[in-house]
Protein backbone atom coordinates (compact mmCIF):
# COMPACT_ATOMS: atom_id res chain seq x y z
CA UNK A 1 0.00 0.00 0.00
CA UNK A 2 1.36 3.41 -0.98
CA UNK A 3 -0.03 6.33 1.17
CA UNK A 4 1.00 9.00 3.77
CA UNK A 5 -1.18 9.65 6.59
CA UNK A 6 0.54 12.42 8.66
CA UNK A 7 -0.57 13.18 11.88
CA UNK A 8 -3.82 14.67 12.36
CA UNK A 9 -3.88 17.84 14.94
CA UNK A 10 -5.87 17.74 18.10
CA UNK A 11 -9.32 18.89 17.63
CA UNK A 12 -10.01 21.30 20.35
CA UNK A 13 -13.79 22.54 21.47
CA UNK A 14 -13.27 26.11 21.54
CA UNK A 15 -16.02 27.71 20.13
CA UNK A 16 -15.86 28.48 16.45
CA UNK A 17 -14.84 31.91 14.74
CA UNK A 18 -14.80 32.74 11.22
CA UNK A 19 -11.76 33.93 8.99
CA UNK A 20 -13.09 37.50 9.24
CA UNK A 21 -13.60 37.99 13.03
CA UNK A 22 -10.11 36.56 13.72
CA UNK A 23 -8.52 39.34 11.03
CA UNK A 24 -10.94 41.93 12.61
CA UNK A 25 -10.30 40.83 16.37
CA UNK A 26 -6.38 42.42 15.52
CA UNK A 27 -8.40 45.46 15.88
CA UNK A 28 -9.07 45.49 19.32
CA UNK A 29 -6.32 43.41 20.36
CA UNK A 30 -3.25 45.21 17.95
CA UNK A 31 -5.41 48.70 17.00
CA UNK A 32 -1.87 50.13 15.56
CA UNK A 33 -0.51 47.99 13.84
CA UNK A 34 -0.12 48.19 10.62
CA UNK A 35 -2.88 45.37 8.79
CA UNK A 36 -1.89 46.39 5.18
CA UNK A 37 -0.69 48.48 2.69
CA UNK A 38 -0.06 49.24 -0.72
CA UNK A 39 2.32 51.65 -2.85
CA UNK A 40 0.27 54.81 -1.18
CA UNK A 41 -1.32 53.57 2.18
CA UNK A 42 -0.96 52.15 5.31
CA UNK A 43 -4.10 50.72 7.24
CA UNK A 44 -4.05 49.65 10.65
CA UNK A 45 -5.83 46.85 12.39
CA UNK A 46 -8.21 49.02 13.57
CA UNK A 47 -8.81 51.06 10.16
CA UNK A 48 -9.46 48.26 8.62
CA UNK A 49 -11.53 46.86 10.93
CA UNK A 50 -14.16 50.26 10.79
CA UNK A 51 -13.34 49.97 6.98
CA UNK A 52 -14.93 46.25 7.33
CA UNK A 53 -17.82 47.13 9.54
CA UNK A 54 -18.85 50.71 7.01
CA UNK A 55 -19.00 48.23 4.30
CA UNK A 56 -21.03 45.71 5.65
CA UNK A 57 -23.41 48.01 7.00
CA UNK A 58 -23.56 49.75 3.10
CA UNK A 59 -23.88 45.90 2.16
CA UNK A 60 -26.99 44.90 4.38
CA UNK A 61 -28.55 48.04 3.71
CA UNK A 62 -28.59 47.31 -0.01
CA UNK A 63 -30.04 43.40 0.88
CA UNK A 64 -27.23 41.36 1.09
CA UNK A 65 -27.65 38.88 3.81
CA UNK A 66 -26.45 35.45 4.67
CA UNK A 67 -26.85 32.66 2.60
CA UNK A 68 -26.20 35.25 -0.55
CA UNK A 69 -23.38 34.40 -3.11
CA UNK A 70 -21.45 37.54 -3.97
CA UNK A 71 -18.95 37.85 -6.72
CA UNK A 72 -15.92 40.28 -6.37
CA UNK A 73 -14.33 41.66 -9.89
CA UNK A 74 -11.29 43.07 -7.97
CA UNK A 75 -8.38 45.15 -8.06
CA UNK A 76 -5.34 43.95 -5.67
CA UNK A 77 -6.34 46.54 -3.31
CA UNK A 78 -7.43 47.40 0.60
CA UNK A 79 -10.78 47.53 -0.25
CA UNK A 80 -10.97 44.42 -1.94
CA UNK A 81 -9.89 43.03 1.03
CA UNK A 82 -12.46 44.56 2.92
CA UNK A 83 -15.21 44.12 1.15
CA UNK A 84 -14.72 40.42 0.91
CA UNK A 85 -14.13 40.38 4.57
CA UNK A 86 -17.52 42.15 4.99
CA UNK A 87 -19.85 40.35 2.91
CA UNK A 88 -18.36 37.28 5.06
CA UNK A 89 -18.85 38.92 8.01
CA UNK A 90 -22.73 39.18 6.93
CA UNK A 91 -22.91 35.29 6.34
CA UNK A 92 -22.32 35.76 2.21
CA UNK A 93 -20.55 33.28 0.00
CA UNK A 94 -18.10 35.01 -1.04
CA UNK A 95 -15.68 34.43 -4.76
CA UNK A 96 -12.89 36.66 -6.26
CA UNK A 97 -13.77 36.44 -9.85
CA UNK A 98 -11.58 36.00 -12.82
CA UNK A 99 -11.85 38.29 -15.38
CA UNK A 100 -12.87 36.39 -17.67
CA UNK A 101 -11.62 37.06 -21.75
CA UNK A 102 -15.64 37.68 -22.84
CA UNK A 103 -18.81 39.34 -21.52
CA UNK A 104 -20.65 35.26 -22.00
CA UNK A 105 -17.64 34.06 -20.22
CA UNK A 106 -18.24 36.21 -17.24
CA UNK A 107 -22.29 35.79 -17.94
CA UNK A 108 -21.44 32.15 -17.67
CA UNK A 109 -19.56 31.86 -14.81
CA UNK A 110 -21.62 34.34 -12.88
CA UNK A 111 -24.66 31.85 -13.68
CA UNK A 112 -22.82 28.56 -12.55
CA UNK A 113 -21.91 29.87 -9.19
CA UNK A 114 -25.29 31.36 -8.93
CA UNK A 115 -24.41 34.41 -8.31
CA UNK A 116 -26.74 37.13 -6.04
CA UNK A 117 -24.76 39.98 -6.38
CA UNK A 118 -21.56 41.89 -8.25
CA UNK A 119 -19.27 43.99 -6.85
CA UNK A 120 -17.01 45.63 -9.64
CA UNK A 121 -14.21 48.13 -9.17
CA UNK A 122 -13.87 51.28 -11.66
CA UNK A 123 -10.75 49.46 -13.08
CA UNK A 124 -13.05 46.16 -13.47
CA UNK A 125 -16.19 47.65 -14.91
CA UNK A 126 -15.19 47.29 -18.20
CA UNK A 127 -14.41 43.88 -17.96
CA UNK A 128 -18.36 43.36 -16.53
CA UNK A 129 -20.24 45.62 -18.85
CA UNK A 130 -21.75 42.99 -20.71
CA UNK A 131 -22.93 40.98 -17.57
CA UNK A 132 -23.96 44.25 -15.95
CA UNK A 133 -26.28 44.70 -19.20
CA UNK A 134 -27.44 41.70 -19.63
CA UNK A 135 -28.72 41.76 -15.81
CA UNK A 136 -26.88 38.63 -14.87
CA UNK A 137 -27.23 39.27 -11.47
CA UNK A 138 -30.05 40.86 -9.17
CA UNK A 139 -27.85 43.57 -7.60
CA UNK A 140 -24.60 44.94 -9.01
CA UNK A 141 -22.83 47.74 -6.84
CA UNK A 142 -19.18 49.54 -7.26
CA UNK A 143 -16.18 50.02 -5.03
CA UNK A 144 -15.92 54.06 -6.36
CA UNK A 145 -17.81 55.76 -8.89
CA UNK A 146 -18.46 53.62 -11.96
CA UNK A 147 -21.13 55.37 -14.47
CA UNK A 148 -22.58 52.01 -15.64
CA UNK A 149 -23.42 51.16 -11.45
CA UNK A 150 -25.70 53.12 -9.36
CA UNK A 151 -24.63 51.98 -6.06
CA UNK A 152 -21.43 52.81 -4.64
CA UNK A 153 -20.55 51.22 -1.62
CA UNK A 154 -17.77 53.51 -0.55
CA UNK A 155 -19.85 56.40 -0.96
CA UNK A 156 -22.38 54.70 1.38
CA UNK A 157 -20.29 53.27 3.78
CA UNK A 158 -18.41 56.28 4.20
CA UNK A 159 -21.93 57.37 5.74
CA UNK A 160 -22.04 54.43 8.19
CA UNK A 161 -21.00 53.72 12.25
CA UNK A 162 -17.63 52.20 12.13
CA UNK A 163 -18.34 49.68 15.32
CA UNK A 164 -18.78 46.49 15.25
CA UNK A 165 -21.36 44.10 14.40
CA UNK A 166 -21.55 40.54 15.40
CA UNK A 167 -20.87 38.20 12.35
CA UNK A 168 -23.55 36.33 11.06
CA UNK A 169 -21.91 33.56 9.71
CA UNK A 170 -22.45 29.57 10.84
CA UNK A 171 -18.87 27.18 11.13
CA UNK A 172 -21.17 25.09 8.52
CA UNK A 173 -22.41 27.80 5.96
CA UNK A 174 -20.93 27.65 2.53
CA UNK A 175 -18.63 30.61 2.91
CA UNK A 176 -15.70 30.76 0.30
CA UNK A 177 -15.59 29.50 -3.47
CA UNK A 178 -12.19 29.63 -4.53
CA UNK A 179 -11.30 29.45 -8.74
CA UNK A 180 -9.80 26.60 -10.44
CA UNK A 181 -6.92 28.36 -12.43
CA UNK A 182 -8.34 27.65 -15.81
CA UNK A 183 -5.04 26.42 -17.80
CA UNK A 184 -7.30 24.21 -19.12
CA UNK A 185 -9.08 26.74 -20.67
CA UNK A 186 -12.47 26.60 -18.20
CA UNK A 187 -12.42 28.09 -14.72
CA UNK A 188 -14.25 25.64 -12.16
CA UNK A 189 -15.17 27.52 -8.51
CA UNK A 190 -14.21 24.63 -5.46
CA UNK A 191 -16.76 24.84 -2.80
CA UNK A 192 -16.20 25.34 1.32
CA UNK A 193 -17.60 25.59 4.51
CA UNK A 194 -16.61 28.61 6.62
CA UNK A 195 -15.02 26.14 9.13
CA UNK A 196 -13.29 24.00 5.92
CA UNK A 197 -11.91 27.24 4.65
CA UNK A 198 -10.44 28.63 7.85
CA UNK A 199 -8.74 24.80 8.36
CA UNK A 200 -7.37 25.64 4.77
CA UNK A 201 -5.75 29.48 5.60
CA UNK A 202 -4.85 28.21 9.46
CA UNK A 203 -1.09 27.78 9.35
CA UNK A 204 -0.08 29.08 12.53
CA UNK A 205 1.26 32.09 13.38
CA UNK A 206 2.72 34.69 11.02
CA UNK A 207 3.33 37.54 13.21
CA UNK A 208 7.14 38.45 11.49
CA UNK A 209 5.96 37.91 8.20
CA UNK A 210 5.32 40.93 5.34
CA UNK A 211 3.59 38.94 2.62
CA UNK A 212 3.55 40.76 -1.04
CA UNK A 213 0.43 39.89 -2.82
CA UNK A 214 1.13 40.83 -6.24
CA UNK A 215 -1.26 38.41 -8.66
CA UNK A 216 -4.45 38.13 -8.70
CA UNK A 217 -6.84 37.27 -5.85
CA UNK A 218 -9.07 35.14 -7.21
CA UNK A 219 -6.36 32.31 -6.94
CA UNK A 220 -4.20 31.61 -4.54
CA UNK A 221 -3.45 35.10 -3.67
CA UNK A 222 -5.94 35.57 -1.74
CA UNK A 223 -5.53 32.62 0.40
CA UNK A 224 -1.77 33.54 1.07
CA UNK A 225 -3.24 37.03 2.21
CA UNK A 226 -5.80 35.10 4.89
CA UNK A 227 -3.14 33.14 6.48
CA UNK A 228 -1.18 36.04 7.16
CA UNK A 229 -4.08 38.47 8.22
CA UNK A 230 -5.00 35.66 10.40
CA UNK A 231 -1.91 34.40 11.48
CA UNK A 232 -1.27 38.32 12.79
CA UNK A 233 1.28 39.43 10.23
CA UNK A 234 1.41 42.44 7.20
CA UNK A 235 -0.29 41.76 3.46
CA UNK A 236 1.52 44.08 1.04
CA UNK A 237 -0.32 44.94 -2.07
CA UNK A 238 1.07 45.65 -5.20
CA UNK A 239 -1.42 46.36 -8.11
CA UNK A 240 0.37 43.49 -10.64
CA UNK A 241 2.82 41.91 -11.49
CA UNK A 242 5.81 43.81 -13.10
CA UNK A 243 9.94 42.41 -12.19
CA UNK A 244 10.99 45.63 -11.56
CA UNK A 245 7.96 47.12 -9.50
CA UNK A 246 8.18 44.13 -7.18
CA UNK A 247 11.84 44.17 -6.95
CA UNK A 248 11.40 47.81 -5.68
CA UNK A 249 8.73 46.60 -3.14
CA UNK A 250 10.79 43.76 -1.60
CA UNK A 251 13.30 46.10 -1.06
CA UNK A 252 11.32 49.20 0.02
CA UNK A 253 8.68 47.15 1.99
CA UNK A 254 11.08 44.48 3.78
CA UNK A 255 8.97 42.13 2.19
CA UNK A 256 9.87 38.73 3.53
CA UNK A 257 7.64 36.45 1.60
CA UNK A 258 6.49 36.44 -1.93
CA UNK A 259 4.28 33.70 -4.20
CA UNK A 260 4.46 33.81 -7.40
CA UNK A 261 3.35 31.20 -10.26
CA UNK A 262 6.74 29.74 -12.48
CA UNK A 263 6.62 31.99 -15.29
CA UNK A 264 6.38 34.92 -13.03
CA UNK A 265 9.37 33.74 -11.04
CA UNK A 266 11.53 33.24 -14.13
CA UNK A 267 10.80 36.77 -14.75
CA UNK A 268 12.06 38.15 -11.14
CA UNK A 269 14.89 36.44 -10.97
CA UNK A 270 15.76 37.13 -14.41
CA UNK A 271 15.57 40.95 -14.26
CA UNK A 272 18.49 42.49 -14.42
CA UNK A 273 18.16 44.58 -11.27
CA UNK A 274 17.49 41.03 -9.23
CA UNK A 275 21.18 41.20 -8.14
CA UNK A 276 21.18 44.84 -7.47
CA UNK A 277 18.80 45.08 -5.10
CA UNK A 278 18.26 44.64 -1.49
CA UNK A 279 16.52 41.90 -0.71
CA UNK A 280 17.99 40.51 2.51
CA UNK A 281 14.31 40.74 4.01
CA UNK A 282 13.52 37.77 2.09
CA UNK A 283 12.98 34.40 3.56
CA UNK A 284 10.84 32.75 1.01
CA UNK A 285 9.76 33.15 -2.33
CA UNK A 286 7.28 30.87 -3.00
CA UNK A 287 6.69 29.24 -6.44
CA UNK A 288 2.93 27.25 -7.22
CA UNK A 289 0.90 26.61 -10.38
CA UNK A 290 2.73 24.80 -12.91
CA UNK A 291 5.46 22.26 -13.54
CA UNK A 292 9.15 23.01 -12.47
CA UNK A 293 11.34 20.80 -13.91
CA UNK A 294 14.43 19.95 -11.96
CA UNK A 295 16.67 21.67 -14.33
CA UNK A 296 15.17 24.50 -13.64
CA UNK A 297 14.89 24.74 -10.18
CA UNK A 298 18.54 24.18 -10.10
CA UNK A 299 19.29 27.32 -12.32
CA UNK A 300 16.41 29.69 -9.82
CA UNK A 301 18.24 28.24 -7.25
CA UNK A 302 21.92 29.36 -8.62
CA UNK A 303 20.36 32.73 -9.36
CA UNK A 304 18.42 33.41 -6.03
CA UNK A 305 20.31 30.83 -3.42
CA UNK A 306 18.48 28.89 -1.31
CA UNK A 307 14.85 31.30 -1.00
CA UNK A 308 12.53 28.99 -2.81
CA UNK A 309 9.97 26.97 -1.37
CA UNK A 310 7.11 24.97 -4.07
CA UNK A 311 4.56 23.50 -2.20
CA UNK A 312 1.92 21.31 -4.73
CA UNK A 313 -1.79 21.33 -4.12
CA UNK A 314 -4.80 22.69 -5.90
CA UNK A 315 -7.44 25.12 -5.24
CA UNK A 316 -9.91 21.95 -4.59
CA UNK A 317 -6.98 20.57 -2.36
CA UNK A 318 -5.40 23.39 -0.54
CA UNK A 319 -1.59 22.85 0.43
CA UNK A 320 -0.77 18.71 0.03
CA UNK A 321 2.90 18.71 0.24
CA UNK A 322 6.09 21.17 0.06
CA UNK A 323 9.66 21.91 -0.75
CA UNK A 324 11.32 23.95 1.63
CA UNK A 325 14.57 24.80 2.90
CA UNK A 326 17.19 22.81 3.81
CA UNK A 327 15.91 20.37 1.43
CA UNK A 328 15.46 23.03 -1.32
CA UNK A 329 18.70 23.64 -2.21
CA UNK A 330 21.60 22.99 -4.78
CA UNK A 331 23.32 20.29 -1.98
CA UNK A 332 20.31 18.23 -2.47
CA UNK A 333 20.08 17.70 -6.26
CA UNK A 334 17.97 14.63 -5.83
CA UNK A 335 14.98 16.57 -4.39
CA UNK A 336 14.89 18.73 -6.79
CA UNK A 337 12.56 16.28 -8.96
CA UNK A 338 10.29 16.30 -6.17
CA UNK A 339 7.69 18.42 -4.61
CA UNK A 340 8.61 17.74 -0.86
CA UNK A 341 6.92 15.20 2.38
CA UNK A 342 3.37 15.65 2.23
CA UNK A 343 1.92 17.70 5.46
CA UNK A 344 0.32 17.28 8.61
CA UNK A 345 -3.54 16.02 8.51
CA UNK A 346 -3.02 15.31 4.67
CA UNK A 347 -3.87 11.74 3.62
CA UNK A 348 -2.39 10.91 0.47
CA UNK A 349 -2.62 6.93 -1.82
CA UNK A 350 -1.08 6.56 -5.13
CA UNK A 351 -3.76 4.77 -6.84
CA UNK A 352 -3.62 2.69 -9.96
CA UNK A 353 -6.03 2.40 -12.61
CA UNK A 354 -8.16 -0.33 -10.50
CA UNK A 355 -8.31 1.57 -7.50
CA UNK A 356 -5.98 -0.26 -5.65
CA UNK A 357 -3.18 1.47 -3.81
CA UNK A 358 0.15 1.12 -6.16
CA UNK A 359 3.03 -0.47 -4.23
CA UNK A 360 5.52 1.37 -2.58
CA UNK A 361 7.86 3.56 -5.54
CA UNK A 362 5.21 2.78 -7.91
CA UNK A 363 3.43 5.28 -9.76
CA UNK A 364 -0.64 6.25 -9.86
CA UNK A 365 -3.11 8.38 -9.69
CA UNK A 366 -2.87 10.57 -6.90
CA UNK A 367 -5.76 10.90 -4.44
CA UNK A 368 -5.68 12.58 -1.23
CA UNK A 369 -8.30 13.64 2.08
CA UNK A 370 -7.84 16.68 3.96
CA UNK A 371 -10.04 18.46 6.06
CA UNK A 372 -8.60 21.72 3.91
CA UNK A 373 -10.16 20.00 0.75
CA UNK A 374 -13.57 21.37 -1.03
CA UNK A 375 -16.52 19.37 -0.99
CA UNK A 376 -17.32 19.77 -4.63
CA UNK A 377 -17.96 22.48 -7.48
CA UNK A 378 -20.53 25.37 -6.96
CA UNK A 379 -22.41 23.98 -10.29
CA UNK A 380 -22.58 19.93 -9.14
CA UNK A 381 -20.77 19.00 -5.78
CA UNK A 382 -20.44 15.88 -6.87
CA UNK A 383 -18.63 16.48 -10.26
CA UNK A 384 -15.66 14.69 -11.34
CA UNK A 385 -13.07 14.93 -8.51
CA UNK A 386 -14.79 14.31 -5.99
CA UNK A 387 -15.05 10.69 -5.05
CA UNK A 388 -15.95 8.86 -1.75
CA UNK A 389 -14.77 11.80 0.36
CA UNK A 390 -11.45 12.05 -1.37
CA UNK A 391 -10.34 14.22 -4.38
CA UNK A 392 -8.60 12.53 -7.21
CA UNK A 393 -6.29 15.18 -8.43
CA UNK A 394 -5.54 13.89 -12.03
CA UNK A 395 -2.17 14.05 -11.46
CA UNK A 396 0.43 10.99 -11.50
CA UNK A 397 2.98 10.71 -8.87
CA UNK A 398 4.75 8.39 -6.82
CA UNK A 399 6.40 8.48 -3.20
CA UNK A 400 10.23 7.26 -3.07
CA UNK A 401 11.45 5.72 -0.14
CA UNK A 402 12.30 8.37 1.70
CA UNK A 403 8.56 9.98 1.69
CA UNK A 404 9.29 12.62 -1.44
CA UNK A 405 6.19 12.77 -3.26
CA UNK A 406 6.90 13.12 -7.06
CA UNK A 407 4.33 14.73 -9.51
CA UNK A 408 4.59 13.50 -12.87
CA UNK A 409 2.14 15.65 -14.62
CA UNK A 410 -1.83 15.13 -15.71
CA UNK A 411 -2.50 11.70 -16.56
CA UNK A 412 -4.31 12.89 -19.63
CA UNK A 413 -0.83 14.32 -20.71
CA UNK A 414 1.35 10.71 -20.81
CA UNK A 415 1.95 10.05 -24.15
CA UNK A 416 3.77 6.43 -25.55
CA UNK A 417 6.87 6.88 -27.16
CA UNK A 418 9.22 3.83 -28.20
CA UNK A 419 7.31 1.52 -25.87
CA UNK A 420 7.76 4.05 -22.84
CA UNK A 421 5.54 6.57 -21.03
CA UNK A 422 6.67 10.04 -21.32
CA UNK A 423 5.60 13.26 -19.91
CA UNK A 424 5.75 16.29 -20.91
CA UNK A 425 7.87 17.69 -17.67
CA UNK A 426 10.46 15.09 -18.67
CA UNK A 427 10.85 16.88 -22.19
CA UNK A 428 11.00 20.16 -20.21
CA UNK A 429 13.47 18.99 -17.88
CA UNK A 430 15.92 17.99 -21.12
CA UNK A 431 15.24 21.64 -22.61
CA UNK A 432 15.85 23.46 -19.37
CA UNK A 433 19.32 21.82 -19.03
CA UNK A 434 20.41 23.60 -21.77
CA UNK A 435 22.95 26.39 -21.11
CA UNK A 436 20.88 29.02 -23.18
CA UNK A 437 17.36 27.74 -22.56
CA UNK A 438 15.40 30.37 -19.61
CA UNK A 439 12.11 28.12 -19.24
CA UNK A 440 10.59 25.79 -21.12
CA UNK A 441 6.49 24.46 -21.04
CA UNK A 442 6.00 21.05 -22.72
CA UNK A 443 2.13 20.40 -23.84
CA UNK A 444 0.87 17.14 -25.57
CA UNK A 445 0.96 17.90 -29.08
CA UNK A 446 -1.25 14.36 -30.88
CA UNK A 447 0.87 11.70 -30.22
CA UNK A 448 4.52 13.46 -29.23
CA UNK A 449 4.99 16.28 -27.06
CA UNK A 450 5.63 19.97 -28.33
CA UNK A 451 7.53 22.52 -26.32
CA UNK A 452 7.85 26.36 -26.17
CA UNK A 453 11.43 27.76 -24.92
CA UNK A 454 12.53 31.03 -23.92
CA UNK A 455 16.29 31.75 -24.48
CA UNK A 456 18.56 33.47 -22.88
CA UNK A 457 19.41 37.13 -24.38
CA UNK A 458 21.18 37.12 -27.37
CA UNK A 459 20.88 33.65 -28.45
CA UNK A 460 20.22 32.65 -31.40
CA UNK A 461 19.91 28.99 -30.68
CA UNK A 462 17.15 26.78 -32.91
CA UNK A 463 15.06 24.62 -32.57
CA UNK A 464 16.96 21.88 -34.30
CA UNK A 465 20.25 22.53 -31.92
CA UNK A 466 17.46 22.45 -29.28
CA UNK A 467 16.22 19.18 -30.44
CA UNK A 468 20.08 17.57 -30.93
CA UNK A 469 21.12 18.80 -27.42
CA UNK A 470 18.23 15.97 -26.26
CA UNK A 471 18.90 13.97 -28.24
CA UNK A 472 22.29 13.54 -27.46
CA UNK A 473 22.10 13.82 -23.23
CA UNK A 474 18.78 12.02 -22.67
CA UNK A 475 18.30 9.91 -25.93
CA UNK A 476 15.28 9.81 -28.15
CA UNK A 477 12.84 9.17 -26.63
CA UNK A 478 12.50 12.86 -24.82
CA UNK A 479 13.37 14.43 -27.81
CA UNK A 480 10.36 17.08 -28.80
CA UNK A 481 7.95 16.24 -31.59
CA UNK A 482 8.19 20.32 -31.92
CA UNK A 483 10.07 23.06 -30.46
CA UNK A 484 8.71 26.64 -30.56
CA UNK A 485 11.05 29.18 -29.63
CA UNK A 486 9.45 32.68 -28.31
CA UNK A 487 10.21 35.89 -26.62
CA UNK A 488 7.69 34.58 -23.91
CA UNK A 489 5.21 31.78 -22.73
CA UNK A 490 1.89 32.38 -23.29
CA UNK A 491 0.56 32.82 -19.93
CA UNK A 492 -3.10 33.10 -18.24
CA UNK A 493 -4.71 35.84 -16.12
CA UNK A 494 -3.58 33.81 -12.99
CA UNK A 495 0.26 33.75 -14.61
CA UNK A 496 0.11 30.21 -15.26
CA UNK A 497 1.54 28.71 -18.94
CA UNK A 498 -1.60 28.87 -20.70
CA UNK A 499 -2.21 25.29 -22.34
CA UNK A 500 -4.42 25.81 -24.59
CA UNK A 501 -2.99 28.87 -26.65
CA UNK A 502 0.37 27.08 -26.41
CA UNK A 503 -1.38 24.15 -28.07
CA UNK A 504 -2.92 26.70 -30.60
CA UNK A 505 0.45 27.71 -31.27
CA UNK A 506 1.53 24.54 -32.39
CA UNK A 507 -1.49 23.42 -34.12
CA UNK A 508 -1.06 27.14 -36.04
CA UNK A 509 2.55 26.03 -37.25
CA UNK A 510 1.49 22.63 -38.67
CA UNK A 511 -1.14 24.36 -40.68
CA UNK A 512 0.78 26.92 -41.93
């Protein structure tokens, strides 16, 4: 049998408190202390907190009530923040949207989740114009002045009591639903309690920690900002993500933890001011979201020294294992493959295709149960996934002997190739070893596998030196059906490689 059951934490009977009225209890009990910020502001615990309580008195008034989904179109901002934090507070289920690339793609999301209300922001109006004509939702109301949106909530909250109100959410209320990050090309929303979701942000305390949130928050951005609200540290917002802007904010802000998706960190520690900078404040930057072949961890790690950490979940998982230092680092070369132990109160079986657990080193289907884990999709709970009170990720893995999970990729990527099973992150691996390669994405492309390189400045390496290099240090059989070199990786709102243009791409080449 090949699983990992790690130790479960006590379950203790104190009574049960929500996400929001642990953030806003740093009110009372740290009033000064700076909650977060962004390039212009600083808000306190206790700003934030009457911030919080405005808004959800501006929400109720306009009829949102518990039970109510509510869909945020958001900026990385305070007030995103806070207006999340008080439609919770009011018993809402809450979602950071996407932006989604067409009005019927918001209209269509909007209508699986079942949405009650939209909040917009005047920098996301645009984006929701279609869905705010169309009347996809009952109520539609604007952080700021939007001329499309009659109700703006900071205009009426800024005529409201700032003290508190007593939340009115229940441990077992649907309270969060979280995006899938869409590389397949269709965003799915992951459903949780209130009590499931604050198991998922609970990692302790984070009181020394200055977290830069710097993508957007309808992924794992904004779960990264819970923990550390939560866990009594400082969120740091900056509005996107640009190399040079956050560069300046590690070092202004003292910033000493960062998570970024792989193309994103590629670009950081590429940037030519990486080494210039100040950024002695950092203790992790962590990298989630996409494959990281070993190869390339190895040449992050040579650039940034030993600062990475890549944990592996999903957004209908949470957290199910991680990377860290001291094993994350050039002395260990063989964990580099790997994506870390699995964690506490995680339950993880390598499954293979029968069901039955695969024997220990073999490889399966990886499964896991966590008490972080959704219970389903907003449209059908019990859609594909979700199986006997586990989720099956679709990934293939094994554990080694020493308790290192390795992901292999998405089953539905394995491709046969001279009477072996290769994945793509094995063709990506071979690229990124190249001296001259930066990244490198493999995708299935019909029977082989295609990939798309970035090169180092200046070279004019091609794709048939590309293709020799494999050839000649891993043999033929991880040599790429098709190499497309590029200034840059297609990528998706959430910063992810985005699958299904990079398939596009190749499928546009053939043709042409």
């Amino acid at each position: 049998m090949t699983r990992h059951a790690a130790a479960t934490p006590a379950v203790t009977s104190q009574p049960f408190r929500s996400f929001v009225e642990l953030i806003l209890d740093r009110g009372v009990s740290e009033p000064d202390a700076v909650l977060v910020a962004d390039r212009d502001r600083r808000l306190t615990c206790a700003e934030f907190a009457g911030l919080v309580f405005r808004l959800a008195r501006a929400l109720e008034r306009e009829g949102c009530k518990r039970g109510d989904r509510v869909a945020i179109l958001a900026t990385i901002s305070p007030e995103a923040l806070a207006v999340r934090c008080a439609a919770a507070l009011l018993g809402c289920t809450t979602m950071f949207c996407p932006y989604k690339g067409s009005d019927a793609g918001l209209r269509a999301l909007l209508a699986s989740i079942r949405a009650d209300a939209l909040i917009v922001f005047p920098e996301t109006a645009a984006v929701a114009s279609g869905a705010i004509g169309a009347g996809s939702v009952a109520r539609v109301m604007s952080l700021g002045p939007v001329p499309a949106v009659d109700l703006d909530l900071l205009a009426i909250a800024d005529t409201m009591a700032a003290e508190p109100i007593p939340t009115r959410a229940h441990a077992g209320d649907l309270g969060v639903l979280v995006s899938s990050g869409g590389t397949t090309g269709k965003s799915k929303a992951s459903r949780r309690s209130f009590a499931a979701y604050g198991r998922m942000i609970d990692v302790g305390p984070t009181r020394d920690r200055r977290q830069l949130v710097c993508m957007p928050l309808a992924y794992v951005s904004q779960v990264l900002a819970d923990q550390v609200l939560v866990g009594g540290g400082t969120v740091v917002l900056c509005e996107r993500f640009e190399p040079g802007i956050v560069l300046q904010t590690i070092e202004r802000e003292r910033i000493t933890h960062v998570g970024l998706v792989e193309p994103a960190l590629v670009e950081l520690v590429d940037h030519p001011s990486f080494a210039q900078r100040d950024l002695s404040s950092l203790v992790a930057i962590t990298h989630i979201g996409a494959d990281a072949p070993a190869n390339l961890r190895w040449r992050l790690l040579e650039r940034a020294g030993p600062i990475l950490a890549h944990p592996y979940g999903a957004s209908e998982a949470g957290i199910i294992s991680i990377l860290a230092a001291p094993d994350y680092d050039l002395c260990n070369p063989e964990l580099l493959a790997t994506a870390g132990r699995v964690l506490p109160g995680v339950e993880l079986h390598i499954q293979r295709p029968d069901g039955s657990d695969a024997p220990p080193g073999g490889e399966g289907a990886i499964v896991i149960r966590s008490a972080a884990a959704a219970d389903g999709y907003a449209v059908d709970p019990k859609q594909s996934g979700f199986r006997s009170g586990g989720y099956q990720t679709g990934d293939l893995g094994l554990l080694d002997a020493d308790g290192y999970l390795h992901v292999r990729g998405r089953a539905a990527d394995a491709r046969e190739i001279d009477g072996s099973t290769v994945m793509p992150l094995d063709v990506a691996n071979a690229l990124c070893a190249h001296p001259e390669v930066r990244y490198a994405v493999a995708v299935p492309v019909g029977g082989g596998v295609g990939s798309i390189v970035t090169l180092a400045p200046g070279s004019d390496t091609g794709e048939k030196a590309l293709r020799e290099f494999v050839r000649e240090n891993y043999g033929d059989r991880l040599v790429p059906s098709a190499v497309l070199v590029s200034d840059r990786i297609p990528t998706t709102e959430q910063g992810k490689p985005d699958r299904v243009a990079i398939i596009a791409a190749f499928a546009a080449v053939s043709s042409s």
